[in-house]
Protein backbone atom coordinates (compact mmCIF):
# COMPACT_ATOMS: atom_id res chain seq x y z
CA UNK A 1 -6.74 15.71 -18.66
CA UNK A 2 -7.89 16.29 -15.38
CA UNK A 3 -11.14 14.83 -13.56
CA UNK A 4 -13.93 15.47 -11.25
CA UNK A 5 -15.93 13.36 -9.14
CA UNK A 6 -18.30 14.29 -7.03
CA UNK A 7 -20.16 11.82 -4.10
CA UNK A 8 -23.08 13.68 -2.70
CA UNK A 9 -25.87 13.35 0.02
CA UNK A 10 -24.31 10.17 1.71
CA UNK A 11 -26.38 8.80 4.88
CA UNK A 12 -22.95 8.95 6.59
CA UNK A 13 -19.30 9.48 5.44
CA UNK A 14 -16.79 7.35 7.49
CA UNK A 15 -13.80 9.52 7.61
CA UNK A 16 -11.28 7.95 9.68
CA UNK A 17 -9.53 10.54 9.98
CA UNK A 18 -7.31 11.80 12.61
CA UNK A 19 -10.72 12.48 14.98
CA UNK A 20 -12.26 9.57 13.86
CA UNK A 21 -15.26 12.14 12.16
CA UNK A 22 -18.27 11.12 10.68
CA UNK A 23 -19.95 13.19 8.31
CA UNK A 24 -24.01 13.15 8.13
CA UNK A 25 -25.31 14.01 5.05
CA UNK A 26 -21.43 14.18 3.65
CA UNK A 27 -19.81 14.50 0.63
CA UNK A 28 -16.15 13.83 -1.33
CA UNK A 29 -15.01 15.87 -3.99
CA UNK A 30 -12.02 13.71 -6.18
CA UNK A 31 -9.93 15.60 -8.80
CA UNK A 32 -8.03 12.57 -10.64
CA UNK A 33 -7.07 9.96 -8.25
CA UNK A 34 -6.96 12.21 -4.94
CA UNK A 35 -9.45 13.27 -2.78
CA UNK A 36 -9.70 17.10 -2.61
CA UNK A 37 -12.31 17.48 -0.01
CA UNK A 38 -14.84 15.98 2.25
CA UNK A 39 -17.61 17.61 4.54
CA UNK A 40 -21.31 18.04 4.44
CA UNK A 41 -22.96 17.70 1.31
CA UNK A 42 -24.35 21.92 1.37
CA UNK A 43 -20.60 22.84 1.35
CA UNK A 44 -18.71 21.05 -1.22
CA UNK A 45 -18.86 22.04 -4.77
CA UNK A 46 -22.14 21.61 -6.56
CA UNK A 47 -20.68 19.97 -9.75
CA UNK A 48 -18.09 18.09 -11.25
CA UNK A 49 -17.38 16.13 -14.37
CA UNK A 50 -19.33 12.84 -12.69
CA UNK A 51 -21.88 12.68 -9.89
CA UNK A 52 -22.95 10.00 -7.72
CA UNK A 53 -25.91 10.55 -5.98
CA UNK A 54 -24.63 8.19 -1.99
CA UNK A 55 -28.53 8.73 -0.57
CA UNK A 56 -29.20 5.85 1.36
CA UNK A 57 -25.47 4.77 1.64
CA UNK A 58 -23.01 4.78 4.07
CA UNK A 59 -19.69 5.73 2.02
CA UNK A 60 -16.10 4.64 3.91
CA UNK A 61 -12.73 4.28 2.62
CA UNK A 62 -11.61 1.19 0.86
CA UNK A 63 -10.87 -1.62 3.10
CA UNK A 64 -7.51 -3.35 3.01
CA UNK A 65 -6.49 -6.87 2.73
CA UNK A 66 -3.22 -7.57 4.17
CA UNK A 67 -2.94 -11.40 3.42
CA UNK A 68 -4.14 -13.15 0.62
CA UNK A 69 -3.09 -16.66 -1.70
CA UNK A 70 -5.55 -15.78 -4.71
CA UNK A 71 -4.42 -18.66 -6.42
CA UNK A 72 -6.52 -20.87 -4.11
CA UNK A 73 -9.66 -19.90 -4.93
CA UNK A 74 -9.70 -23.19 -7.37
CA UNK A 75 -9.21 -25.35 -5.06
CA UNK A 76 -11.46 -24.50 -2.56
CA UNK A 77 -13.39 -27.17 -0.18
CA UNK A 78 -11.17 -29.75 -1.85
CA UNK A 79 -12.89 -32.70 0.59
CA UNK A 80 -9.13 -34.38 1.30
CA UNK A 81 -8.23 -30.93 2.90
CA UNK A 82 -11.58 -29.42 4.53
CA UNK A 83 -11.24 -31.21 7.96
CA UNK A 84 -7.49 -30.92 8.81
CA UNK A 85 -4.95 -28.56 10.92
CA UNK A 86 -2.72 -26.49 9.19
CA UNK A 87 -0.31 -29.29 8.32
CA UNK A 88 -2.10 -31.59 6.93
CA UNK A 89 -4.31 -29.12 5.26
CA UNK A 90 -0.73 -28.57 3.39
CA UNK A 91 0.43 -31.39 2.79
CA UNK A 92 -2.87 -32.37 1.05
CA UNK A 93 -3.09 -29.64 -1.68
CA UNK A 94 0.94 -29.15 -2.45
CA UNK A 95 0.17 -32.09 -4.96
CA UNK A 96 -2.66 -30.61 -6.43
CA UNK A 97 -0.74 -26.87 -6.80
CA UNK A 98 1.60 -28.36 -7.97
CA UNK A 99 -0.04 -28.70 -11.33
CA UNK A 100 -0.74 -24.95 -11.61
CA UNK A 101 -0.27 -22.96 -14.95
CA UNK A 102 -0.03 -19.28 -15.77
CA UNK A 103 -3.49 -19.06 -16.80
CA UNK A 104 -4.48 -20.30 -13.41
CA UNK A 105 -2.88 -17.69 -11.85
CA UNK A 106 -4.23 -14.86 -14.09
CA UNK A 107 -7.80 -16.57 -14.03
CA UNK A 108 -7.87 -17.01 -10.41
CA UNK A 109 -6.41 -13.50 -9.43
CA UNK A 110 -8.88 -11.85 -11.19
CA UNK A 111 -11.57 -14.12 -9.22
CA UNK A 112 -10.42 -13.32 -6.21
CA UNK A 113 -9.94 -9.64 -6.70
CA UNK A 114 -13.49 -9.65 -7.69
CA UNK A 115 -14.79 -11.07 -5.13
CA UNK A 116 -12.75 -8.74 -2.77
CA UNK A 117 -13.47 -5.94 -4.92
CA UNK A 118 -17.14 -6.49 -4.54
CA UNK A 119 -17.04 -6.87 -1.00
CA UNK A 120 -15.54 -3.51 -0.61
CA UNK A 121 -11.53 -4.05 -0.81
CA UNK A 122 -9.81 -1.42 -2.69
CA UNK A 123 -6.11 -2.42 -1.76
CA UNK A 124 -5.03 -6.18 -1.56
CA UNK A 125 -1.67 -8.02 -0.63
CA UNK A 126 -1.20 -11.52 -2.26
CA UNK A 127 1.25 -13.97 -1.15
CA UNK A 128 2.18 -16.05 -4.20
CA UNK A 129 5.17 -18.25 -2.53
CA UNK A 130 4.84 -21.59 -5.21
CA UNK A 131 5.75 -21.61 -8.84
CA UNK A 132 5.24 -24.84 -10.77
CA UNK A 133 5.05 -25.48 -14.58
CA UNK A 134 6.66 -20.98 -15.97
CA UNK A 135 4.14 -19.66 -13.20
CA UNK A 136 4.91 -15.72 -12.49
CA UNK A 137 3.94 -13.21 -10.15
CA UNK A 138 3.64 -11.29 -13.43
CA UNK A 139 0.90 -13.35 -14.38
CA UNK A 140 -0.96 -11.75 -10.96
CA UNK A 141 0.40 -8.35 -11.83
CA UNK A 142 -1.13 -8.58 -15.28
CA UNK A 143 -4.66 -9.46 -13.68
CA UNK A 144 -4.44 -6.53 -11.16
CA UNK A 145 -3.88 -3.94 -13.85
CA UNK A 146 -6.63 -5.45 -16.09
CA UNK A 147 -9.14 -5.28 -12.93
CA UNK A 148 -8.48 -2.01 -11.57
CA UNK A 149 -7.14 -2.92 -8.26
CA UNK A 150 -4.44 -1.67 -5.43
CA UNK A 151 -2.05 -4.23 -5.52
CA UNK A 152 0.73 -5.56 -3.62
CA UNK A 153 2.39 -8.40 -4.89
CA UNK A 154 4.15 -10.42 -2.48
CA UNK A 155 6.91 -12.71 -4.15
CA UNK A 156 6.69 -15.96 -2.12
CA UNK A 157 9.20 -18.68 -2.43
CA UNK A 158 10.07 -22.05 -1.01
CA UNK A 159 13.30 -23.72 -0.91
CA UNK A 160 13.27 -26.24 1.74
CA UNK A 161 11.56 -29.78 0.61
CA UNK A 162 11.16 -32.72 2.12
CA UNK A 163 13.92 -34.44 1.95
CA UNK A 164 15.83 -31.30 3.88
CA UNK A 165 13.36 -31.29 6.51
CA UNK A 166 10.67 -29.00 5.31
CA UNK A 167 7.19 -29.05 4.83
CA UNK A 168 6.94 -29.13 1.05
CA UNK A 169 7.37 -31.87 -1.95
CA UNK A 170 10.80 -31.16 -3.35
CA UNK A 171 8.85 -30.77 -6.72
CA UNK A 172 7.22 -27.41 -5.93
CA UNK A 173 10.46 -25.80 -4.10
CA UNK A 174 12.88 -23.53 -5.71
CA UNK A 175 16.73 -22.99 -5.82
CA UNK A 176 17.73 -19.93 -3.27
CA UNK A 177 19.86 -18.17 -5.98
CA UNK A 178 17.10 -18.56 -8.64
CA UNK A 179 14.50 -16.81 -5.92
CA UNK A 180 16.51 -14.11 -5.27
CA UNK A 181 17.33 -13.13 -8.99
CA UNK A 182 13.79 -13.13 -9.29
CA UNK A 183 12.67 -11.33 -6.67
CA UNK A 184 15.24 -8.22 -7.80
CA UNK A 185 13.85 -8.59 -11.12
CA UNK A 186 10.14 -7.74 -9.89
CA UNK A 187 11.60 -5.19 -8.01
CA UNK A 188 13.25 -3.69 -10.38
CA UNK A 189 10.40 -4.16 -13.16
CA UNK A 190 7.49 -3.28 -11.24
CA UNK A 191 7.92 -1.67 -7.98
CA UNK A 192 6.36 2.17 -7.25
CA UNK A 193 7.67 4.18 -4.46
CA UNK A 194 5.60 7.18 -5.13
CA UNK A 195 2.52 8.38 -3.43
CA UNK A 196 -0.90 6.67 -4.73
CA UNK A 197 0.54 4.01 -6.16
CA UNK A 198 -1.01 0.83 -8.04
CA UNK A 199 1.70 -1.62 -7.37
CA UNK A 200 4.40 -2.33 -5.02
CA UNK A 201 6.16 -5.59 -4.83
CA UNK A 202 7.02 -7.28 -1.24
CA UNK A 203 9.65 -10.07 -0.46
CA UNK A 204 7.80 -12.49 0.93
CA UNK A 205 9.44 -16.38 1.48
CA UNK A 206 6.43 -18.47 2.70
CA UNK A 207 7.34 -19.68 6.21
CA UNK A 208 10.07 -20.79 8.48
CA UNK A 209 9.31 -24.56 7.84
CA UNK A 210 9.95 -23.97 4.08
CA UNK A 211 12.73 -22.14 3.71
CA UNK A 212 16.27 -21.57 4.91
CA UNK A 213 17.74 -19.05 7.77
CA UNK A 214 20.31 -18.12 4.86
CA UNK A 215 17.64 -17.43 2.74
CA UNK A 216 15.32 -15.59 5.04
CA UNK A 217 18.19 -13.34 5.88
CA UNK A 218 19.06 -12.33 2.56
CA UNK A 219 15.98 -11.39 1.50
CA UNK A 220 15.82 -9.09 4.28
CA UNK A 221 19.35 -7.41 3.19
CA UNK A 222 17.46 -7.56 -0.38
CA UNK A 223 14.89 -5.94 0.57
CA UNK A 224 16.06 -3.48 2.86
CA UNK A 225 18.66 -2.20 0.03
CA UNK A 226 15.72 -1.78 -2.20
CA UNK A 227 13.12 0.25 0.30
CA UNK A 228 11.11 -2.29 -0.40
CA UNK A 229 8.36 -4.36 2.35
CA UNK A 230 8.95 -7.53 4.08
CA UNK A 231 6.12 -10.24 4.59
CA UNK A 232 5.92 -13.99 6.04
CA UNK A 233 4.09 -16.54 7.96
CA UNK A 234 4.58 -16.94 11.60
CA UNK A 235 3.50 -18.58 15.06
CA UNK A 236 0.15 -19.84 13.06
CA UNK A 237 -0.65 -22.98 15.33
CA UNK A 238 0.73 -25.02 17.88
CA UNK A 239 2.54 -27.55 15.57
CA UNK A 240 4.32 -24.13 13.71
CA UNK A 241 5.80 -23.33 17.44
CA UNK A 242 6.55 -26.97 17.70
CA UNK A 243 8.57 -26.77 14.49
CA UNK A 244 10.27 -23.32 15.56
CA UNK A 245 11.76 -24.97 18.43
CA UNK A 246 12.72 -28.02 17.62
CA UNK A 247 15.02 -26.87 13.96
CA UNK A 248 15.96 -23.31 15.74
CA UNK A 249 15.71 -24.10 19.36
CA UNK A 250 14.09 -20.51 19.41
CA UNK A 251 10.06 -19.08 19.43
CA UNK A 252 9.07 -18.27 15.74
CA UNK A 253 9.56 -14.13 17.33
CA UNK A 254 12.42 -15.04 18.67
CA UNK A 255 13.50 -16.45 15.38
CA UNK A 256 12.18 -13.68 13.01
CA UNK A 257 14.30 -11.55 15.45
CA UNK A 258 17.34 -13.24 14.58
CA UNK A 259 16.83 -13.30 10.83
CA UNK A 260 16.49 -9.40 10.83
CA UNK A 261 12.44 -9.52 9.99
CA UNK A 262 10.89 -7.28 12.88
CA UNK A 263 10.98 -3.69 11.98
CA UNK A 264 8.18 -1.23 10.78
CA UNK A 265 8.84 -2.61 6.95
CA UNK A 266 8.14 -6.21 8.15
CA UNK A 267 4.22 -7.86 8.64
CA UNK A 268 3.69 -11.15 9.27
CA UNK A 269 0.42 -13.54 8.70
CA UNK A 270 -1.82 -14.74 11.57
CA UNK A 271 0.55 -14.61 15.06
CA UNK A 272 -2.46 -16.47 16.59
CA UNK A 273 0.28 -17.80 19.00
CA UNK A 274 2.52 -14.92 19.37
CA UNK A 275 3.55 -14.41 22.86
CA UNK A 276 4.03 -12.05 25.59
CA UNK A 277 7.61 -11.67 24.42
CA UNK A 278 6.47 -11.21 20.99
CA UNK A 279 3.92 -8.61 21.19
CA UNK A 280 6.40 -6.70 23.18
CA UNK A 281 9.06 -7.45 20.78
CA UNK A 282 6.79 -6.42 17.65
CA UNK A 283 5.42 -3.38 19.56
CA UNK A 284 8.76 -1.83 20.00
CA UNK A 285 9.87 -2.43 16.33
CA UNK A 286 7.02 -1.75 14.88
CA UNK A 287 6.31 -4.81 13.38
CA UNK A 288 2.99 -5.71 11.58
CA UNK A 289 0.21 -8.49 12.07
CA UNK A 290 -2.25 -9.40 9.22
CA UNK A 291 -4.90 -11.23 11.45
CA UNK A 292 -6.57 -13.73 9.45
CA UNK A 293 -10.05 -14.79 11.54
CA UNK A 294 -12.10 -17.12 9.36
CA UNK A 295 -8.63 -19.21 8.42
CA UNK A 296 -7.85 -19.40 11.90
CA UNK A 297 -11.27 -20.89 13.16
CA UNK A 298 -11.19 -22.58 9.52
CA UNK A 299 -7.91 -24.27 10.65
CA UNK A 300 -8.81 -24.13 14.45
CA UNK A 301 -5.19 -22.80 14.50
CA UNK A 302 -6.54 -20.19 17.42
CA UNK A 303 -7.88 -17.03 18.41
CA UNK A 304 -5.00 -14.59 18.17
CA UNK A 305 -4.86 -11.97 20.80
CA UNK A 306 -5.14 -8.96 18.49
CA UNK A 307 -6.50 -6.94 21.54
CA UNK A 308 -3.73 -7.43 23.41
CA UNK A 309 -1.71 -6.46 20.33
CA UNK A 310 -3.74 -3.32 19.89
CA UNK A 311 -2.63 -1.80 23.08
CA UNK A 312 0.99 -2.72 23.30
CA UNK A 313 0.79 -1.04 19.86
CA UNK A 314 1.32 -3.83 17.18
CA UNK A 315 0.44 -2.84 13.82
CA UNK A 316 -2.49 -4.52 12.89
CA UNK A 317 -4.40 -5.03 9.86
CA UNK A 318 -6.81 -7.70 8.30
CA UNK A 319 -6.13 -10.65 5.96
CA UNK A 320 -9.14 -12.82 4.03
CA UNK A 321 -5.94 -15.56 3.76
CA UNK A 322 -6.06 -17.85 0.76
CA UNK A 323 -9.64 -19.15 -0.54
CA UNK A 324 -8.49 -22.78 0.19
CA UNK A 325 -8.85 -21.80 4.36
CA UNK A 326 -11.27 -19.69 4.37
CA UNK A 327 -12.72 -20.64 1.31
CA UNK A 328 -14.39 -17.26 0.68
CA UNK A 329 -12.78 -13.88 0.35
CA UNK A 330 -15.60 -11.26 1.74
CA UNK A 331 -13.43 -8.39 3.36
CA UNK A 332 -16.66 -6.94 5.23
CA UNK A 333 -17.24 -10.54 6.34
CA UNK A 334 -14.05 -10.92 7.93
CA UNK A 335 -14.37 -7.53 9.71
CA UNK A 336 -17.74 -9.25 11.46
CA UNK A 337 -15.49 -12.35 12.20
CA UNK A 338 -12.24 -10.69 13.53
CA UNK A 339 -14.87 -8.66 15.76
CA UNK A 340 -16.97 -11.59 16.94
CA UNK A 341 -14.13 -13.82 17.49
CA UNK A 342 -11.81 -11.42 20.08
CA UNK A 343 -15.33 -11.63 21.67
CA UNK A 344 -15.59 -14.93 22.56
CA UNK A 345 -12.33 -15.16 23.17
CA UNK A 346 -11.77 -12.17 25.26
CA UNK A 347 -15.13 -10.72 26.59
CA UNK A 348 -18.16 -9.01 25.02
CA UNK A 349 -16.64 -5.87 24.85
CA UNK A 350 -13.33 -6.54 23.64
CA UNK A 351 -13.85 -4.88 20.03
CA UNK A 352 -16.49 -2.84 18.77
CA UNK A 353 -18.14 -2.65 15.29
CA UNK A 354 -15.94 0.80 14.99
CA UNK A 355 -12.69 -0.65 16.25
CA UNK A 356 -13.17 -3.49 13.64
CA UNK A 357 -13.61 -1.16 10.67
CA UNK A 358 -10.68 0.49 11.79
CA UNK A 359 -7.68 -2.15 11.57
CA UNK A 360 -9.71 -3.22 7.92
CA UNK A 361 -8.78 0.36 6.89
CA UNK A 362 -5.76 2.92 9.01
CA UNK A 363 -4.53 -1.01 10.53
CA UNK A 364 -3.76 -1.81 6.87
CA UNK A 365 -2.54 1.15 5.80
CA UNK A 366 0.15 1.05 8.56
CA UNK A 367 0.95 -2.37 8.17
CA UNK A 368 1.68 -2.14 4.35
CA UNK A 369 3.90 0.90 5.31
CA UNK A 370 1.00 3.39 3.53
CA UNK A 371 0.44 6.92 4.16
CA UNK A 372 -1.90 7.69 1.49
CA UNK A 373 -5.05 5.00 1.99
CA UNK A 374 -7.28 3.88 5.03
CA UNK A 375 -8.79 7.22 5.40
CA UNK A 376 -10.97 10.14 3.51
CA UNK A 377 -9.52 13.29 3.71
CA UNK A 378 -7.51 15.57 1.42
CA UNK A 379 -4.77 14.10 0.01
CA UNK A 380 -5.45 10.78 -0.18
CA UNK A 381 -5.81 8.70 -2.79
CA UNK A 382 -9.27 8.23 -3.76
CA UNK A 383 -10.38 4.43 -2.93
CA UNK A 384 -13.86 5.06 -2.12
CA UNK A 385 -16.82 2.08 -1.02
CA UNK A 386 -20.72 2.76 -0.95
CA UNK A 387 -22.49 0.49 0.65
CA UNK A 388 -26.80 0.69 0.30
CA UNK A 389 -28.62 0.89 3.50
CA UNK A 390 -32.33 -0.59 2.06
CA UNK A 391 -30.93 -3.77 1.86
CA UNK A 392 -33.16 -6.25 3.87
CA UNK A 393 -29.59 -7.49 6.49
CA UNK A 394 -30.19 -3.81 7.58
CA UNK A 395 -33.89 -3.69 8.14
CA UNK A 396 -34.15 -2.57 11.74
CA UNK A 397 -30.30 -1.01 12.18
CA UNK A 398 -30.55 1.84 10.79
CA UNK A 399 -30.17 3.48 14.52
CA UNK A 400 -26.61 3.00 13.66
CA UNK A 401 -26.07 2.25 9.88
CA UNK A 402 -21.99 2.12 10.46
CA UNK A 403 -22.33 -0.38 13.17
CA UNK A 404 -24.82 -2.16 11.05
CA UNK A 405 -22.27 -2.72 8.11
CA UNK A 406 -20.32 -5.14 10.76
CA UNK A 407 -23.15 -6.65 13.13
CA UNK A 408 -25.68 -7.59 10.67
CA UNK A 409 -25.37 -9.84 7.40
CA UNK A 410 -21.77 -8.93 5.51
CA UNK A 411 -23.03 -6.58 2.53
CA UNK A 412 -21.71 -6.33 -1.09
CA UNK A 413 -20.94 -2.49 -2.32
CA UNK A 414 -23.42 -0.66 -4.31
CA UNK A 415 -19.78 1.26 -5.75
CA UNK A 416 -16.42 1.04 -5.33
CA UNK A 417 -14.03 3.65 -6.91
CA UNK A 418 -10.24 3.31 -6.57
CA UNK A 419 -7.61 5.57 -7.64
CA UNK A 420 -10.73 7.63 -8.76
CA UNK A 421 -11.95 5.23 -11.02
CA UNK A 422 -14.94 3.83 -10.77
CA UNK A 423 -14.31 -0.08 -10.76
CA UNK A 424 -18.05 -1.16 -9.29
CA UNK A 425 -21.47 0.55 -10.50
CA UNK A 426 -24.60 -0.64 -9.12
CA UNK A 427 -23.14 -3.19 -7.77
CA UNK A 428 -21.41 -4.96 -10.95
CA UNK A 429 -17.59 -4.74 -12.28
CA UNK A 430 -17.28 -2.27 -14.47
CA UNK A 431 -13.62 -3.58 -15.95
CA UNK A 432 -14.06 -7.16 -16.47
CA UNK A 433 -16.63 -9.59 -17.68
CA UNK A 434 -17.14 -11.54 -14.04
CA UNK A 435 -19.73 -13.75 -15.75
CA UNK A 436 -16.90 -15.21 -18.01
CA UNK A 437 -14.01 -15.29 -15.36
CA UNK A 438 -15.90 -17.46 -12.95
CA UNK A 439 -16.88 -20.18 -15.84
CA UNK A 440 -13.38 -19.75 -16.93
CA UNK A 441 -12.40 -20.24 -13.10
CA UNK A 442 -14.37 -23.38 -12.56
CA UNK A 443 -13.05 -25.29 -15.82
CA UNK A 444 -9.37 -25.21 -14.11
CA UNK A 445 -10.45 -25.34 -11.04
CA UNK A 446 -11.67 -29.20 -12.47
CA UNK A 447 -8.86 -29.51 -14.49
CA UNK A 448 -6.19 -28.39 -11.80
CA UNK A 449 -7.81 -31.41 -9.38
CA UNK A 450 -8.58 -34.04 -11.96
CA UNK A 451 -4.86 -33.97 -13.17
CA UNK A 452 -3.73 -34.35 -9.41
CA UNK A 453 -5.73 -37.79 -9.24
């Protein structure tokens, strides 16, 4: 049965569309899960099956996060891995992961969606890559349906342990053949091609220091046979380059070149030291970024040169990471960072509030190979954030109320609607019982660490 939705009498509407248009006084009109129209309030319809009255908001498209290990979120601010480099940050919580269940996963997927949901994230990647004790990416699939939210579900794997010269215990990595069934079986079980859709499934091995050229190569022929996208880490930190040159003799672009992951299907996390050869490299193919600011400074992996990325014409979206470096997963929080950050590093002016908002929303879109989110206009699907402008963060800035979502303290959304539904109301999750998750959440978060000591 079809559906109407009507968003009225918004402060501003934040196209970001083709002209970049912002619509005073503006207005949406949804039928189902598409948007229909969008202009000034006087000349959209008048009615619809449901109203919401935007006065007093500023109303964008739903941001998108590009990078994400939800599963983390119970082990944040462990104290044996807040003060370390990448590394070591590792190496001290593969023993406590490794003692992860499939309620875990469920429990803390829905945490972390709502806590992205809330912040105004519509669309989220997440890069599950370890799979201890009958663990699933189902188990995160299952959460993202029962929330409401845009998913991508990025199969991770490793297969390279310790004793073979990678990063991980040998405990938590997998067999190559056994990663590879799997990953065809999500595929095959799970993955929508079609416009507007809920789920998509990426092949995704974690990193070159924990898995195999063989296996990062056939996973591209995987999925490349399937249509489906490619995502990994690369060129995080110095130590990551260090690695990259010393098992491949090559720079981690130079290797992700040779195992046939550049192209406009491929993104990869953080590039904080991506070089000149790389950005021209990933310009020409197409290839993504997911720029991950709070891990980075979190890590102090680096301030990635996503302006210089920008105009050789990289791909680039935004990434919260995993709640265990960054340790919080506000998507309008880490548009302020990545903003404030190619600022110190790179001059005053080198983004603006705009330009931020921008890779959170068309940069995602275009690095999860999207056509149909990251904008409001007609035709695409409706994934729709309000954020209220008589919040005390934005006394004073109302001058510039879209500016003001980025410069001034990172807001919460008054309502969030995606795929037309309304998932947020005033502010509160409409699909789940938060109250319940997060006490659920914090008994295994204690349980997951107590049973690594």
């Amino acid at each position: 049965m079809t559906k109407t939705l009507l968003i009225k009498n918004a402060t501003v509407v934040v196209t970001m569309n083709d002209t970049r248009e912002e619509i005073k006084n503006g207005a949406l009109f949804i039928r189902d899960n598409v948007i229909e129209q969008v202009g000034k309030t006087a000349d959209l319809p008048q009615t619809a099956d449901e109203i919401i009255d935007a006065t007093n908001h500023v109303v964008l498209p739903g941001l998108i996060n590009t990078h994400h290990h939800m599963y983390q979120s119970l082990t944040r601010v462990i104290p044996a891995a807040q003060d370390g480099e990448l590394f070591n940050w590792l190496t001290n919580l593969y023993p406590i992961w490794a003692g992860l269940t499939p309620e875990m996963i469920k429990v803390s997927t829905l945490t972390a969606m709502a806590e992205l949901i809330l912040s105004g994230c519509t669309t989220s990647s997440d890069h599950l890559y370890i799979y201890p004790n009958k663990t699933r990416l189902d188990d995160s699939i299952e959460a993202a349906r029962q929330i409401g939210m845009r998913f991508h579900g990025a199969r991770g794997a490793m297969s390279v342990g310790q004793s073979k010269g990678g990063l991980p215990p040998d405990r938590v990595v997998e067999d190559e053949k056994d990663i590879l069934r799997d990953t065809q079986r999500l595929i095959e079980t799970y993955h929508d091609h079609g416009r507007h859709a809920m789920q998509r499934i990426v092949v995704a091995p974690c990193s070159p220091f924990s898995v195999s050229r063989d296996l990062m190569r056939e996973a591209a022929d995987m999925a490349r046979s399937y249509k489906v996208s490619l995502h990994t880490h690369l060129a995080e930190n110095v130590n990551d380059i260090a690695y990259s040159r010393e098992k491949f003799n090559m720079t981690p672009a130079e290797y992700a070149e040779d195992c046939g992951w550049v192209g406009h299907d491929v993104w990869h996390a953080h590039c904080v030291q991506l070089d000149d050869h790389g950005i021209d490299l990933f310009a020409r193919t197409g290839t993504g970024v997911a720029h991950c600011p709070c891990s980075n400074m979190r890590l102090a992996s680096g301030i990635a040169p996503i302006r210089k990325m920008i105009a050789a014409g990289v791909p680039v979206g935004l990434g919260v990471d995993g709640s265990a470096s960054n340790d919080g997963a506000h998507m309008m929080g880490e548009v302020r960072q990545a903003m404030l950050l190619q600022r110190v590093g790179f001059g005053p002016d080198a983004m603006t509030a705009r330009q931020a908002l921008e890779i959170a929303t068309l940069g995602g879109a275009k690095v999860l190979n999207r056509d149909d989110i990251g904008a409001l206009k007609p035709g695409m699907s409706a994934d729709v954030v309000m954020f209220k402008l008589d919040a005390i963060g934005f006394a004073g800035a109302l001058h510039d109320p879209v500016a003001a979502l980025v410069f001034c303290t990172p807001p919460n959304v008054s309502c969030s609607i995606i795929n037309g539904r309304v998932i947020v109301r005033d502010g509160q999750c409409t699909t789940i019982d938060l109250g319940s998750v997060i006490e659920h959440h914090n008994a295994l978060a204690f349980e997951l660490a107590n049973a690594a000591n």
